[in-house]
Protein backbone atom coordinates (compact mmCIF):
# COMPACT_ATOMS: atom_id res chain seq x y z
CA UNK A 1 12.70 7.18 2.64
CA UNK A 2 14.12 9.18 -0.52
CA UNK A 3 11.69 11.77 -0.60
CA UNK A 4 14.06 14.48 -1.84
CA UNK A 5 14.94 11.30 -1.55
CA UNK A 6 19.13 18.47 15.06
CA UNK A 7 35.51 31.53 17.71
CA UNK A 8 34.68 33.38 14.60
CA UNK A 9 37.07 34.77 11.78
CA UNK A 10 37.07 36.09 8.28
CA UNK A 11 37.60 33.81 5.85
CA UNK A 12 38.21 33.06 2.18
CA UNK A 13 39.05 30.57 -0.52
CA UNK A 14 39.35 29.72 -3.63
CA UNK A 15 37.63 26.35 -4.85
CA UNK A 16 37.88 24.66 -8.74
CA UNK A 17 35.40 22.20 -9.71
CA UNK A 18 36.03 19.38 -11.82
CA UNK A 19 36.11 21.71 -14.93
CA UNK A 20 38.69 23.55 -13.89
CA UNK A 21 36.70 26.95 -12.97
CA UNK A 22 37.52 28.82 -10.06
CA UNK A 23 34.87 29.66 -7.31
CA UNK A 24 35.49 32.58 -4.77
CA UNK A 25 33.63 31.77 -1.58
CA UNK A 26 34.33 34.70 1.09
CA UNK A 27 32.40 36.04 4.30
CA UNK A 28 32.78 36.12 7.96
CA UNK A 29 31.99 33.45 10.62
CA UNK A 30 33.65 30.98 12.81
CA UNK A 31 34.81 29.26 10.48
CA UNK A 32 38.55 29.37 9.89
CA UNK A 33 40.17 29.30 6.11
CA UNK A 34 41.60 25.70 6.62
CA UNK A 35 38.10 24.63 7.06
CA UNK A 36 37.04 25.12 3.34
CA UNK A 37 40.40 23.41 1.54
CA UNK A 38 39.48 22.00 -1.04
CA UNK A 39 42.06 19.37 -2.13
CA UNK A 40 40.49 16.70 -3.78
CA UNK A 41 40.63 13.14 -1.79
CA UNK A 42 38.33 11.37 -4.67
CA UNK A 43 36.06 11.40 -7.51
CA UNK A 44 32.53 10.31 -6.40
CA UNK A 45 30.50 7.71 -8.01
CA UNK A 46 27.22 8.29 -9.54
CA UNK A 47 24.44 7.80 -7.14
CA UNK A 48 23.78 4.37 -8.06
CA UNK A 49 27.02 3.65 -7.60
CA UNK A 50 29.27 3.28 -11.29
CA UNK A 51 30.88 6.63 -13.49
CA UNK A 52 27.63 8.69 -14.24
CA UNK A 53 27.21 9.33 -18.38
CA UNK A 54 26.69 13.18 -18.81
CA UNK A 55 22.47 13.53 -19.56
CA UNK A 56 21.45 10.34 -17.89
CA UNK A 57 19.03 10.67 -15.32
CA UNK A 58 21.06 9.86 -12.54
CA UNK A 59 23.66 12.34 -12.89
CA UNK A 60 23.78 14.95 -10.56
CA UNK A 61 25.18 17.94 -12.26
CA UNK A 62 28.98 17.87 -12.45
CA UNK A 63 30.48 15.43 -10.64
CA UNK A 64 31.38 16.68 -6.80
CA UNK A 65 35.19 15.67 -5.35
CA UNK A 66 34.88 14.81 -2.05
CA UNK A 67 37.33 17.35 -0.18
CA UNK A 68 40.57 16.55 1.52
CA UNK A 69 39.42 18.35 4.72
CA UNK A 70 42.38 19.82 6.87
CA UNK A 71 42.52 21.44 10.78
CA UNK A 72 41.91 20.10 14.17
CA UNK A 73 38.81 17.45 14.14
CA UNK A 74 35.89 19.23 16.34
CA UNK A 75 35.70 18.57 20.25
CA UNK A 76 33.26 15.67 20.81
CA UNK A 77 30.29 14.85 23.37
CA UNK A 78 29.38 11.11 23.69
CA UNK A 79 27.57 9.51 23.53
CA UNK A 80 24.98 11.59 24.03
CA UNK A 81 20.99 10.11 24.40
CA UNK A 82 18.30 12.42 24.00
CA UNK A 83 15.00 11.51 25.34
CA UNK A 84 11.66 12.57 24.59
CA UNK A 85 8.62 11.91 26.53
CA UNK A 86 6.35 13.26 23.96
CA UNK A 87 4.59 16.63 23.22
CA UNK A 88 1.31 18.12 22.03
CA UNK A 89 -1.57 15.09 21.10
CA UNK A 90 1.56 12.35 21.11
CA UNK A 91 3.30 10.40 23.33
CA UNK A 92 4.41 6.88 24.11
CA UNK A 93 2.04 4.43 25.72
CA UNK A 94 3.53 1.20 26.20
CA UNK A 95 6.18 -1.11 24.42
CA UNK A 96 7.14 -4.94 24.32
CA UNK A 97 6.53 -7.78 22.01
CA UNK A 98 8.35 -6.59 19.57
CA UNK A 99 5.01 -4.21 19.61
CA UNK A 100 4.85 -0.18 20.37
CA UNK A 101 1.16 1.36 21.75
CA UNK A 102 1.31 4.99 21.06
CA UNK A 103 -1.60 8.14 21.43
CA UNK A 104 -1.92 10.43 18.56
CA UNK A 105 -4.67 12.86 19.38
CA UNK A 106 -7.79 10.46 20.03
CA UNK A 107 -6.08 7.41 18.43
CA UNK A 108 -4.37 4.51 20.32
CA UNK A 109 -2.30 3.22 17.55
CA UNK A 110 -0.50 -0.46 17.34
CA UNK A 111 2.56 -0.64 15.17
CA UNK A 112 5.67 -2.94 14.91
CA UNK A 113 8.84 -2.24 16.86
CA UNK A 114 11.70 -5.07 16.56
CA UNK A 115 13.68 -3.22 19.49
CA UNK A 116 10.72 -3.98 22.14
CA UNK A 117 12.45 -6.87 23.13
CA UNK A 118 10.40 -6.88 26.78
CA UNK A 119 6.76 -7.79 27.77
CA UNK A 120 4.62 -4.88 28.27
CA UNK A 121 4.02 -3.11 31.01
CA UNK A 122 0.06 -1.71 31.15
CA UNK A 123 -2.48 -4.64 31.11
CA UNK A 124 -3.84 -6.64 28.00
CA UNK A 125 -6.97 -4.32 27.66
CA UNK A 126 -5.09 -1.41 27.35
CA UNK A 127 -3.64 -2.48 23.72
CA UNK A 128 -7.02 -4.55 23.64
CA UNK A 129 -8.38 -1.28 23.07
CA UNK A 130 -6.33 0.15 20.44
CA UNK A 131 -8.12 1.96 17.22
CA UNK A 132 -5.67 1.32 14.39
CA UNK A 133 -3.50 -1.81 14.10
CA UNK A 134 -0.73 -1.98 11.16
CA UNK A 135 -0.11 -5.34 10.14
CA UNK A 136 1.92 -6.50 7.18
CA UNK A 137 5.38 -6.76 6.75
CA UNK A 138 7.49 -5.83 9.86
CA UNK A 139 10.58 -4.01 8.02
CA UNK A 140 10.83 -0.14 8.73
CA UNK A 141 9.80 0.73 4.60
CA UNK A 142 7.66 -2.55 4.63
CA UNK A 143 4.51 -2.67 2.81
CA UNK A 144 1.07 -3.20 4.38
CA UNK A 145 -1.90 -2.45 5.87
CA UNK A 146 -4.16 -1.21 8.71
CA UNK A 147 -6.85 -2.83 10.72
CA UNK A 148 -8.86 -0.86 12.65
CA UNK A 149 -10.82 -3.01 15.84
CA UNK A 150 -13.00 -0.74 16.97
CA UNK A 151 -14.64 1.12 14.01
CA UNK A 152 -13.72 2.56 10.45
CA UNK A 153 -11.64 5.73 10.45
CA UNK A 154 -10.77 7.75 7.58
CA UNK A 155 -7.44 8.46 6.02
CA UNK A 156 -6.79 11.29 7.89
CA UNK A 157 -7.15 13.19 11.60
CA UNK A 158 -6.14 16.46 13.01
CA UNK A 159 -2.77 16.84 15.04
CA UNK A 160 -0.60 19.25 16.91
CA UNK A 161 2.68 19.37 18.17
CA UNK A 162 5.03 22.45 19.44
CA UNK A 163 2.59 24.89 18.80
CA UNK A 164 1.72 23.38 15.12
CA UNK A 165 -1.10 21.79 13.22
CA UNK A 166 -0.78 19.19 10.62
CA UNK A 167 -2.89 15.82 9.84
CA UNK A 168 -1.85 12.43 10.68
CA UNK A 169 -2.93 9.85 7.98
CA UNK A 170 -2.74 5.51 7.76
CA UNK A 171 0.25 4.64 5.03
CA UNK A 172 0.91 1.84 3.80
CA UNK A 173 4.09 2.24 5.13
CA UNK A 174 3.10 2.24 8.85
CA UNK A 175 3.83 5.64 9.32
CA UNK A 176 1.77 8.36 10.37
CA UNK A 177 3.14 11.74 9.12
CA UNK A 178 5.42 12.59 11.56
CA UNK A 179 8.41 10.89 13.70
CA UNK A 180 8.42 11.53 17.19
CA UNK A 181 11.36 11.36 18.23
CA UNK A 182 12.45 13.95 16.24
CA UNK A 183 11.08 16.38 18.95
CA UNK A 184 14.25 17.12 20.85
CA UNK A 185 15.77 18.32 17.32
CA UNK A 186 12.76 19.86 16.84
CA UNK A 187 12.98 21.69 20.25
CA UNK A 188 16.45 22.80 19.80
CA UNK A 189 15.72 24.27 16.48
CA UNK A 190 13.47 26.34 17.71
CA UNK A 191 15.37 27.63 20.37
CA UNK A 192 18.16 28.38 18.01
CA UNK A 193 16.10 30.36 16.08
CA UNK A 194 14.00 32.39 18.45
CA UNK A 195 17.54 33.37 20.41
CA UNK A 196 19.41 34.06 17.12
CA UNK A 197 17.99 37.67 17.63
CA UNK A 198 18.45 38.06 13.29
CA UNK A 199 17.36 36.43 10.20
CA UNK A 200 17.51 32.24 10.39
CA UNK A 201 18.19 30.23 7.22
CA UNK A 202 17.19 26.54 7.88
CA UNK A 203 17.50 23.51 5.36
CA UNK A 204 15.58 20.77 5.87
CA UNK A 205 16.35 17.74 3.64
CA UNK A 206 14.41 14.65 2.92
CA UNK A 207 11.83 17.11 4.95
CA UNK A 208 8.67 14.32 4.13
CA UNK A 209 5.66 15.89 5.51
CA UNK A 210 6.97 19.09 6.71
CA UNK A 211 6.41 19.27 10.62
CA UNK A 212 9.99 20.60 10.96
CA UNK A 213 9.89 23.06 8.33
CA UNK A 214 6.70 24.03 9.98
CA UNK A 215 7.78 24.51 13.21
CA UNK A 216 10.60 26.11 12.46
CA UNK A 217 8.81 28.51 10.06
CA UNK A 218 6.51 29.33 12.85
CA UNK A 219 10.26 30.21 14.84
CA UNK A 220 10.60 32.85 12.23
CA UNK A 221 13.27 31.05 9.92
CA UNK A 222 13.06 31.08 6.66
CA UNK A 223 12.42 27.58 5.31
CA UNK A 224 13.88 25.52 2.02
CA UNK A 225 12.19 22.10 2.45
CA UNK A 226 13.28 19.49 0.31
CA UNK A 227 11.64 16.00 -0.67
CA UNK A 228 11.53 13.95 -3.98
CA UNK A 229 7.51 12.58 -3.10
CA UNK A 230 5.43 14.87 -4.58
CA UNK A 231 2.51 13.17 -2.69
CA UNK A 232 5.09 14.20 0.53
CA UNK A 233 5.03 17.72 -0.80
CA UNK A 234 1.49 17.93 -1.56
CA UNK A 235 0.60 16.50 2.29
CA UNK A 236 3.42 19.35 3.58
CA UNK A 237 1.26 22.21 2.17
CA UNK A 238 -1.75 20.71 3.42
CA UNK A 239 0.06 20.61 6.71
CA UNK A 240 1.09 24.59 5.94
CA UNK A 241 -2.41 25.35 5.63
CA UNK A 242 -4.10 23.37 8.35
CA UNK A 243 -1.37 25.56 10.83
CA UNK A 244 -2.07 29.18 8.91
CA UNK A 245 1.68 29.39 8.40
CA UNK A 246 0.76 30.52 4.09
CA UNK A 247 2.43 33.38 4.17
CA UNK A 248 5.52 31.94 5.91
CA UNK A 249 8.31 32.12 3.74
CA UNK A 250 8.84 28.22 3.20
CA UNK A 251 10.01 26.81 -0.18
CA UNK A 252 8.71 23.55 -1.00
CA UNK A 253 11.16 22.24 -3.51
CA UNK A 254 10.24 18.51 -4.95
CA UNK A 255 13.72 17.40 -6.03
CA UNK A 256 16.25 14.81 -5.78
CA UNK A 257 18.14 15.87 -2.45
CA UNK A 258 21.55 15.43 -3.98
CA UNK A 259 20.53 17.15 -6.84
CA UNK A 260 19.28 20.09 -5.37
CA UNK A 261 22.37 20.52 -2.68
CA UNK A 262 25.00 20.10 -5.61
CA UNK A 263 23.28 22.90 -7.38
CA UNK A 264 22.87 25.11 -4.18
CA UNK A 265 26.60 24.95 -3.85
CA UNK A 266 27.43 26.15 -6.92
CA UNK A 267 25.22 28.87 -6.62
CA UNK A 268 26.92 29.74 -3.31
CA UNK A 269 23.60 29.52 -1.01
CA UNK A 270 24.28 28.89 2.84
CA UNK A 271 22.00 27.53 5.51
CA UNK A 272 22.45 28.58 9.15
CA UNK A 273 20.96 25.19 10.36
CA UNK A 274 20.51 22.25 8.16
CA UNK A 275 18.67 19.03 8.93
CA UNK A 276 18.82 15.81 7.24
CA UNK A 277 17.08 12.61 7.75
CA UNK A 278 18.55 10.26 4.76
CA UNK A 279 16.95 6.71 4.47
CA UNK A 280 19.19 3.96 3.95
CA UNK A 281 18.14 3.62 0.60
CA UNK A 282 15.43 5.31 -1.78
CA UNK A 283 14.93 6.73 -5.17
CA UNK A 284 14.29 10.52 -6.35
CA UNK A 285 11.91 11.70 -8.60
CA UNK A 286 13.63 11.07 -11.84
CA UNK A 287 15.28 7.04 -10.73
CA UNK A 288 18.15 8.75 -9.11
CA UNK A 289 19.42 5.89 -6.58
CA UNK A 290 20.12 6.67 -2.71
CA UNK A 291 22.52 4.32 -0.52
CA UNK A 292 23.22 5.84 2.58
CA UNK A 293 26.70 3.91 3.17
CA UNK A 294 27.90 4.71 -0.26
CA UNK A 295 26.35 8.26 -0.19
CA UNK A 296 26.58 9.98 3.09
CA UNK A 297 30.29 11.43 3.24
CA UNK A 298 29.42 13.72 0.09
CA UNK A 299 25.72 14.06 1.18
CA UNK A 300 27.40 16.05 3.92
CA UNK A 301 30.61 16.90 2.63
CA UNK A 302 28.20 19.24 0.55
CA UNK A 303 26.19 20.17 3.31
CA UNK A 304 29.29 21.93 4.56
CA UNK A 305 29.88 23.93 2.37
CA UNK A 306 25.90 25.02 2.56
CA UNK A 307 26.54 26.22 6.36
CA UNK A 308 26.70 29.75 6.16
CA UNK A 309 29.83 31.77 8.21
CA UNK A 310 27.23 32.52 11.40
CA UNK A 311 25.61 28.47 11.19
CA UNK A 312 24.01 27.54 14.14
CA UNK A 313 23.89 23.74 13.64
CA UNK A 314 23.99 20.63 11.31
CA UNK A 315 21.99 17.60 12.46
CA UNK A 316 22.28 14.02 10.78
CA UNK A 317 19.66 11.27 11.69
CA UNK A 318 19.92 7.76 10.44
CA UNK A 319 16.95 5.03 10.85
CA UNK A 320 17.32 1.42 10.66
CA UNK A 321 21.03 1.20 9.78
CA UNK A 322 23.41 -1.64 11.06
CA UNK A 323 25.73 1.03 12.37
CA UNK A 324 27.20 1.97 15.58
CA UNK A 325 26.52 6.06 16.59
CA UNK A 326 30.30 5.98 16.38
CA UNK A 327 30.37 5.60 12.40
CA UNK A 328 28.64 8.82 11.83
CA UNK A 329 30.05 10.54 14.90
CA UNK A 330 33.56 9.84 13.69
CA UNK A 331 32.21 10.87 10.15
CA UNK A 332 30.81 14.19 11.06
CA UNK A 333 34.00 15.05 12.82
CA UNK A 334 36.33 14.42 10.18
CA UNK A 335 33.82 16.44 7.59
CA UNK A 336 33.44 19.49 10.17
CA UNK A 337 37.27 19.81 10.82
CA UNK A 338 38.54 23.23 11.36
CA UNK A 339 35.12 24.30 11.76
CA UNK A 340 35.69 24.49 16.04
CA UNK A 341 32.80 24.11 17.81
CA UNK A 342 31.91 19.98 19.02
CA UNK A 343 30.05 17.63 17.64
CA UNK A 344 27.97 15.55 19.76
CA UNK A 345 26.34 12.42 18.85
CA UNK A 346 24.21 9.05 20.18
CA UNK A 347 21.11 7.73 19.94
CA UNK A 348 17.54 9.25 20.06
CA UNK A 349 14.65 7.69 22.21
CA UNK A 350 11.35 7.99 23.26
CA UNK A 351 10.46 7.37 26.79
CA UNK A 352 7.14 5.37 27.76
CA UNK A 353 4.79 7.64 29.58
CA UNK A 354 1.98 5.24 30.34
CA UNK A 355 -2.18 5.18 29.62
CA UNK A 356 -2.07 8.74 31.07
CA UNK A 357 1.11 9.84 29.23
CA UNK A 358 2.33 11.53 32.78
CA UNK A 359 4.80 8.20 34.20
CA UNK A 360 7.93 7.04 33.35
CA UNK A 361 8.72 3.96 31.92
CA UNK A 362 11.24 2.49 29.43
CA UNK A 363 13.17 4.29 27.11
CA UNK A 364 13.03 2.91 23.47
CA UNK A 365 15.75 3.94 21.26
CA UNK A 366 14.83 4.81 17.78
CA UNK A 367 17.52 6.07 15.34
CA UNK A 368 21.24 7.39 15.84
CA UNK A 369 22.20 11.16 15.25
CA UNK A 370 25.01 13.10 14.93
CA UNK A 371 24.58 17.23 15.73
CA UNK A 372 27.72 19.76 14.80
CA UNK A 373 27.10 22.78 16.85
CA UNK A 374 29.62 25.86 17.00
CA UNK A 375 30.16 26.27 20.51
């Protein structure tokens, strides 16, 4: 959902913006000179879609040329699947019927999953057992509500995952406050920022209820998280407080996502790892309109220019798209070229684990990514 709404050389260029003034961008990293041209291909569209009128709520600052990127595309790895098996109080019970059975913490949870195309696996009294059921519509951002077999439960329960605390809670949306298979970017975050061995910038957009930024807070990074729900943001400091990260340096901007990276560019802020997690289609804070087919190229044309000279990553994860891994992958290379390094991309899933959570069973696939890493 829009709630804002995974070989090194100097370098140094000069960029004009649509009124004509001249930017100087310099520093040192891998990324060579022809990677920051700046020809312009084409004038973008407002966000929901037509010429933005200067002062209207939907206009992003000035308007953002999409660049004419030049240099060799980035090597490629694909497809690529990475599988998790869960972590901390979650992990993946059983799947089929168009039907997922998941543990979070003490909670055997029921939701909807159209890609379960199989019967299950465990016996009927396993799901017979379950303690929340989400019923309603069916659609990933579908309305509805939860039913709960066994005995009342409240809004909201304890949970922990790579070392952090935050609290699940029953939406509307069928969500719980967290997505799972988000782990292995999760993991490799962390990594990248423990082994970094210096200071960590990370830039997590359309960060919803934090867990990322909180994990890789806890790293050591320092943390912009970004999110147009202000309910999102006010459950993200919750989470902050719940795992005694207060006094980690995390920003918790509520903005409009493009918004806020159009305005980091000008002000010539970098990232060393940026995550984003767009919806296919939401709304910011102030009606500003998200479609992720009309919107991603300068969603991360932008976010280019926000890696810093030393960036360690930038990871794109799409839900519920009719889209083939290939569209971004092909996509991310043409926006990282010149930059070296490989871009790798496929599809995320989560693999069953059983009753237990300690067998292996069926891998569901959840969302497609696409990671740019420098190596």
């Amino acid at each position: 959902m829009l709630f804002a709404a995974q070989p090194r050389v100097s370098w140094k260029k000069t960029l004009r913006n649509k009124d004509n003034r001249s930017v100087r961008r310099q520093g040192k990293g891998r990324l060579p000179a022809k990677a920051h041209s700046a020809r312009p291909a084409q004038v973008t569209r407002s966000r929901a879609g037509s010429t933005a009128t200067p002062g209207t709520p939907e206009e992003a600052g000035p308007q953002r040329v999409l660049f004419d990127r030049e240099g060799e595309r980035p090597a490629e790895r694909l497809p690529l699947i990475l599988e998790s098996s869960g972590a901390g109080d979650f992990h993946l019970i059983d799947t089929g019927n168009a039907l997922k059975l998941e543990q979070y913490g003490p909670y055997r949870i029921v939701r909807p999953e159209a890609q379960a195309l199989w019967r299950p696996s465990v016996g009927a009294s396993a799901w017979e057992k379950a303690d929340a059921i989400f019923t309603g519509d069916t659609d990933e951002d579908g309305m509805g509500r939860w039913r709960f077999p066994r005995e009342a439960l409240g809004e909201t329960w304890p949970l922990s995952l790579l070392g952090v605390d935050f609290l699940g809670r029953f939406t509307s949306f069928r969500h719980v406050g967290v997505f799972p298979e988000q782990i292995v970017h999760w993991q490799w975050m962390k990594q990248q920022v423990e082994a970094a061995g210096r200071p960590v910038k990370v830039l997590n957009l359309f960060g919803y209820t934090g867990v990322a930024s909180l994990v890789a807070a806890a790293a050591g990074a320092e943390v912009t998280h970004v999110d147009a729900s202000k309910k999102a943001i006010g459950w993200a400091r919750e989470n902050q407080a719940l795992s005694r990260l207060e006094r980690a340096p995390i920003r918790w901007i509520c903005e409009d996502a493009m918004k806020f990276i159009q305005r980091e560019e000008r002000r010539g802020n970098r990232y060393d790892i940026i995550l984003t997690d767009p919806p296919k289609f939401g709304r910011g804070p102030n009606g500003e309109v998200w479609h992720l087919f009309e919107h991603l190229p300068l969603m991360l044309d932008i976010c280019r220019e926000l890696l810093s000279p030393k960036a360690l990553g930038l990871v794109l994860t799409a839900y519920s798209i009719r889209a083939s891994f290939y569209s971004i992958h092909e996509l991310m290379r043409d926006i990282m070229r010149g930059a070296g390094g490989v871009v790798e991309s496929g599809e995320l899933v989560i693999r069953e684990a059983g009753l237990e959570g300690e067998s292996r069973g069926r891998a569901l696939s959840t969302s497609l990514f696409s990671r740019w890493i420098p190596e």
